[in-house]
C-alpha atoms as a PDB file:
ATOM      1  CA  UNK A   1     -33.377   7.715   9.176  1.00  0.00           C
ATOM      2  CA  UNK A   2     -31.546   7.604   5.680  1.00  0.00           C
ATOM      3  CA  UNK A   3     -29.289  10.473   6.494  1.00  0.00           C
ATOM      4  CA  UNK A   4     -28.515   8.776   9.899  1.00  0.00           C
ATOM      5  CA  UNK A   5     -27.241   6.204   7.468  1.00  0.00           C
ATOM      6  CA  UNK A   6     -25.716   7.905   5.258  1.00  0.00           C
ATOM      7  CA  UNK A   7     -23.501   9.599   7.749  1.00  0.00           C
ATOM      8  CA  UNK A   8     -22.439   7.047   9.532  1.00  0.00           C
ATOM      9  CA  UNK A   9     -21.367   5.257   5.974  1.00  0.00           C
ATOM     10  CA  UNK A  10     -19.345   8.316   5.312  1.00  0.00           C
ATOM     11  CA  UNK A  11     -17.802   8.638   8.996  1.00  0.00           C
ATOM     12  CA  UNK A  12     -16.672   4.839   9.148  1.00  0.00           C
ATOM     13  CA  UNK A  13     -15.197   5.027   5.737  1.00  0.00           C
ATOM     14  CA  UNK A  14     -12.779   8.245   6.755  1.00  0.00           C
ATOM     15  CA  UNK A  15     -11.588   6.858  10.182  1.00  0.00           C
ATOM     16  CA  UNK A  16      -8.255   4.982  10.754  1.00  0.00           C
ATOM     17  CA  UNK A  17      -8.281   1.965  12.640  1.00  0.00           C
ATOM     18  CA  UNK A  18      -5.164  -0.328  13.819  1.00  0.00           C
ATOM     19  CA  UNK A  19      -5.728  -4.179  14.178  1.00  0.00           C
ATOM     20  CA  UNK A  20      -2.536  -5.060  15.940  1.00  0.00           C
ATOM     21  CA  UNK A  21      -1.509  -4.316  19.412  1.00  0.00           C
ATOM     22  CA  UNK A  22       1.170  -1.836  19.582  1.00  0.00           C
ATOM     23  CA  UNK A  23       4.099  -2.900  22.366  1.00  0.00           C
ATOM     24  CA  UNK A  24       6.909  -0.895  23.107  1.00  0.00           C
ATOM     25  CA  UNK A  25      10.123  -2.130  20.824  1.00  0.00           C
ATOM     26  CA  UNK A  26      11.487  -5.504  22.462  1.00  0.00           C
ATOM     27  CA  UNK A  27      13.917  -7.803  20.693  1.00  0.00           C
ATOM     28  CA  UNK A  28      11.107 -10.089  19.177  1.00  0.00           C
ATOM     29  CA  UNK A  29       8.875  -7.400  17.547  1.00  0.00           C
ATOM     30  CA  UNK A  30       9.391  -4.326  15.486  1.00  0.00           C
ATOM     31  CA  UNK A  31       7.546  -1.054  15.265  1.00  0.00           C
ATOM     32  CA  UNK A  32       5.691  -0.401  11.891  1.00  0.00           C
ATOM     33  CA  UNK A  33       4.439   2.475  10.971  1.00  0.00           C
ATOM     34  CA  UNK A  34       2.189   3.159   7.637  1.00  0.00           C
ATOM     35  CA  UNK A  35       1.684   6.627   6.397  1.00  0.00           C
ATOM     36  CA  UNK A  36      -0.966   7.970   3.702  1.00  0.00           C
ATOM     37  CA  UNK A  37      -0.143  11.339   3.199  1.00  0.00           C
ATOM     38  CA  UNK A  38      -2.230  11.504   0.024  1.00  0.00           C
ATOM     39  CA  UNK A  39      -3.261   8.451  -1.809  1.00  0.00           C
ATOM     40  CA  UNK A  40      -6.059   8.777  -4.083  1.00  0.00           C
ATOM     41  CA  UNK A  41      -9.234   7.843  -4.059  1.00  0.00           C
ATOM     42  CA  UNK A  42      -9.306  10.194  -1.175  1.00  0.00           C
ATOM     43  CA  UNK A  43     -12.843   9.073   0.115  1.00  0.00           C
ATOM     44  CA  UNK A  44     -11.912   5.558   0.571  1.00  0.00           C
ATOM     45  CA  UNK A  45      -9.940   3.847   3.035  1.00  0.00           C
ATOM     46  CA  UNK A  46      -6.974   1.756   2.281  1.00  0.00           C
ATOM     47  CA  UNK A  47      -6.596  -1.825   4.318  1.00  0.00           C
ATOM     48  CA  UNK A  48      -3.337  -2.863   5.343  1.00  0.00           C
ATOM     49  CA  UNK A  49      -2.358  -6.299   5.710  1.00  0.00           C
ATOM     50  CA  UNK A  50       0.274  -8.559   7.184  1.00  0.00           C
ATOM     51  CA  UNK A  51       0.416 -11.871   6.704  1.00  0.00           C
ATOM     52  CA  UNK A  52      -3.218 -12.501   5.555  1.00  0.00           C
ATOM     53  CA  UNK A  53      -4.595 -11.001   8.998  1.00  0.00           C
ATOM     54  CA  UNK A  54      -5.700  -7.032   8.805  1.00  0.00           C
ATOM     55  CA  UNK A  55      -4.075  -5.323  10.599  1.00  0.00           C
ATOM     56  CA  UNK A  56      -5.448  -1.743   9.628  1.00  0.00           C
ATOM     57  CA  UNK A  57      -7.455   0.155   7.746  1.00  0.00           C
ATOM     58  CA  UNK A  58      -6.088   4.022   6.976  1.00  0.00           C
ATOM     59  CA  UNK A  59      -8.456   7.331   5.771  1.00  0.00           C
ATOM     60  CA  UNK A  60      -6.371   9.434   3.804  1.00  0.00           C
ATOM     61  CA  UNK A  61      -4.408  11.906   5.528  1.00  0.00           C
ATOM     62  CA  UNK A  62      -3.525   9.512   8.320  1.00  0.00           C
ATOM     63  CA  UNK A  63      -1.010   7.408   9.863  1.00  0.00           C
ATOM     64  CA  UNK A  64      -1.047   4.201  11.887  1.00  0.00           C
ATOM     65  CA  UNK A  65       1.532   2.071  13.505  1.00  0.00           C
ATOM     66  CA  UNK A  66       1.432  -1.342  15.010  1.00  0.00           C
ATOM     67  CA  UNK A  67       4.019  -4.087  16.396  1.00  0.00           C
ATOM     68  CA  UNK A  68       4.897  -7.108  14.045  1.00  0.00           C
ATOM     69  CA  UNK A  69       6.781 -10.107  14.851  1.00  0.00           C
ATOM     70  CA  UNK A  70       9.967 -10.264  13.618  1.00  0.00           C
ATOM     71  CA  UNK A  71      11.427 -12.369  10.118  1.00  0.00           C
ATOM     72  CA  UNK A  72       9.899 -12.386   6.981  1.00  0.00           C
ATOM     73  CA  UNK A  73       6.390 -10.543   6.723  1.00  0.00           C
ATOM     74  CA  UNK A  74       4.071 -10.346   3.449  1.00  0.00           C
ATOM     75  CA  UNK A  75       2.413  -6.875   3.409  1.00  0.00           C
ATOM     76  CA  UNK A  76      -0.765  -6.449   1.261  1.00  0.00           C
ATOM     77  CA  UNK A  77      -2.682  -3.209   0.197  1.00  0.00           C
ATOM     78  CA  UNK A  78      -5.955  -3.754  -0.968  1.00  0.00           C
ATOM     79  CA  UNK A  79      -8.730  -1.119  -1.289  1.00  0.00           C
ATOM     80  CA  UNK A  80     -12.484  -1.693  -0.174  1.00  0.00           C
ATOM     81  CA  UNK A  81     -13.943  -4.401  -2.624  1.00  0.00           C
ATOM     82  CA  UNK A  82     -16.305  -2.250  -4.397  1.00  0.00           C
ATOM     83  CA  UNK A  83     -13.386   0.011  -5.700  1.00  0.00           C
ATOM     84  CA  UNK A  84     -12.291  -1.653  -9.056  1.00  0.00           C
ATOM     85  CA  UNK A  85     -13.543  -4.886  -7.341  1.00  0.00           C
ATOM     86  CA  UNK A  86     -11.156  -4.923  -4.839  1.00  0.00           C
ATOM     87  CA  UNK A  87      -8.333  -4.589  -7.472  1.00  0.00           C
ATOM     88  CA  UNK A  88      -4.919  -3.433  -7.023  1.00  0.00           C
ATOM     89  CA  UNK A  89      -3.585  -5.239  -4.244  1.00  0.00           C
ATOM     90  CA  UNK A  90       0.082  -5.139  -3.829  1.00  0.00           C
ATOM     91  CA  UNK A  91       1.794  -7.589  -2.138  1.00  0.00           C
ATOM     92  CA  UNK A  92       5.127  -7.396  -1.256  1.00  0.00           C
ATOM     93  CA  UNK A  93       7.740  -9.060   1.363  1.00  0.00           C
ATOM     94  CA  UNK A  94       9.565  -7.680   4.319  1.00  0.00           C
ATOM     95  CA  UNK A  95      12.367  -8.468   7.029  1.00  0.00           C
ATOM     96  CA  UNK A  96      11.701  -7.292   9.985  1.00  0.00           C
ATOM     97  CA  UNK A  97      14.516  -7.402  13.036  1.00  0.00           C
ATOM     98  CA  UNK A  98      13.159  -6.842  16.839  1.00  0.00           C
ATOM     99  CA  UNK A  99      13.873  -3.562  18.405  1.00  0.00           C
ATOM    100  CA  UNK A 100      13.820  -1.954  14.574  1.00  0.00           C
ATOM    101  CA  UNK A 101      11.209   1.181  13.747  1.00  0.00           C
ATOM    102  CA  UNK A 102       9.810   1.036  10.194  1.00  0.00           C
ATOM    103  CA  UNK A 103       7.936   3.730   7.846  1.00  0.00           C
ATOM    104  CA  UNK A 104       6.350   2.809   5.156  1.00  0.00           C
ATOM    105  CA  UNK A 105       4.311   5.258   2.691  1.00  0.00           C
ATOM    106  CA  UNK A 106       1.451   4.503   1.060  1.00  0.00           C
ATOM    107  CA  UNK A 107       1.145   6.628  -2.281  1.00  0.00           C
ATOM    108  CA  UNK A 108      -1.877   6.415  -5.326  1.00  0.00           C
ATOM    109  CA  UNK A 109      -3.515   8.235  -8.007  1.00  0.00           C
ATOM    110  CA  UNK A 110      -6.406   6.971  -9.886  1.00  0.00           C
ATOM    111  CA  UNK A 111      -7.094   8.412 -13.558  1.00  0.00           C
ATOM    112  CA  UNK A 112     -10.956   8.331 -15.240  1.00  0.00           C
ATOM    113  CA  UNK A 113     -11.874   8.754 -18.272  1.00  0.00           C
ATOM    114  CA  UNK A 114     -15.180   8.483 -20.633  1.00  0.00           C
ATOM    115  CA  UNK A 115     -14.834   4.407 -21.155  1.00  0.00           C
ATOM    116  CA  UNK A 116     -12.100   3.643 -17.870  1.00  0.00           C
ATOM    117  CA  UNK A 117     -11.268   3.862 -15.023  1.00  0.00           C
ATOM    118  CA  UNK A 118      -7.373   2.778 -13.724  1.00  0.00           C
ATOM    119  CA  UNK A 119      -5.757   3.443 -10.281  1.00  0.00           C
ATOM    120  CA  UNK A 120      -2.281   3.146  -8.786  1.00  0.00           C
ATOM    121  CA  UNK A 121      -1.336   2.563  -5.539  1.00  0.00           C
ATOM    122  CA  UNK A 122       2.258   1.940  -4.388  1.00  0.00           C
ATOM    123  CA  UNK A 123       3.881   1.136  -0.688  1.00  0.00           C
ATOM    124  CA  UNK A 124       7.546   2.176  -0.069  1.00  0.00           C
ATOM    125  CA  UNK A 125       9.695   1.996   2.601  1.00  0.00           C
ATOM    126  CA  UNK A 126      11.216   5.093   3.651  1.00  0.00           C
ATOM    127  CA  UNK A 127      14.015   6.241   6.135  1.00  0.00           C
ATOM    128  CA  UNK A 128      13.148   7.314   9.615  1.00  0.00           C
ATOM    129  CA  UNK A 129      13.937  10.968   9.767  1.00  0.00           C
ATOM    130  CA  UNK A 130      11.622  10.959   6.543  1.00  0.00           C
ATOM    131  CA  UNK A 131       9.302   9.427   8.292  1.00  0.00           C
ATOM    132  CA  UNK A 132       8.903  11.010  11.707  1.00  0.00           C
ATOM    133  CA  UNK A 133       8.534  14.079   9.619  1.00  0.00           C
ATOM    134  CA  UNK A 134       5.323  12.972   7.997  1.00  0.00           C
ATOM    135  CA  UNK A 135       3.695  11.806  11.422  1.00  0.00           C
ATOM    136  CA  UNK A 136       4.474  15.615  13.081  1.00  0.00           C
ATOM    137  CA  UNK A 137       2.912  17.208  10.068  1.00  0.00           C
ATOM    138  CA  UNK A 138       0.300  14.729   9.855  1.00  0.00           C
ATOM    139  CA  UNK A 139      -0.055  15.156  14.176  1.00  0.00           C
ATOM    140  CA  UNK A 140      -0.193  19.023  13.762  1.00  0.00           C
ATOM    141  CA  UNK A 141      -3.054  19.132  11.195  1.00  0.00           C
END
């Protein structure tokens, strides 16, 4: 019964799950998408949130995208609470236009040592053709 458990603690935490309906690109939503090619801790999954609501949670080595409404849009990272007590978050702010596609990547290393323990996550925007490139090698894996 413990292993039972214990696997299904380790599946949930690797699977990528999106929140937010995804439409089709109309004139008062735009297209996000949010990839983590490699942010560390690699074990752990990464929530993504947009305007207080979650609207994902990403494994490493993943990719999600989801519709927003468009205008101004606060976008938080925040790692499960028991890493670094839920430290880290970043929160930043974003225009968003209807009919617009978005890629944003999510990046982080972490760094321990015999007395600490720091990480660093950061969330850039980054042009399309960047971006569509990171979802086909991310697809084809």
């Amino acid at each position: 019964m413990r292993i039972i458990l214990l696997l299904c603690v380790l599946v949930s935490g690797c699977a990528t799950s999106t929140y937010f309906k995804q439409n089709p690109p109309n004139e008062k939503e735009a297209l996000v998408y949010f990839i983590r090619k490699r942010a560390e801790p690699t074990a752990w999954q990464i929530y993504v949130f947009v305007d207080g609501q979650q609207a994902a949670s990403l494994a490493n080595a993943s990719y999600t995208r989801f519709s927003v409404p468009a205008g101004r849009r606060s976008i938080r990272l925040e790692w499960a609470s028991f890493m670094a007590g839920g430290a880290d978050i970043k929160n930043t702010d974003f225009d968003f236009r209807g009919n617009d596609s978005r890629y944003f990547l999510i990046e982080g290393s972490t760094s321990v040592g015999a007395y600490n323990y720091s990480q660093t996550t950061r969330l850039s925007e980054i042009s399309p053709v960047h971006g569509e490139m990171l979802v086909r090698e991310l697809d084809n894996q």
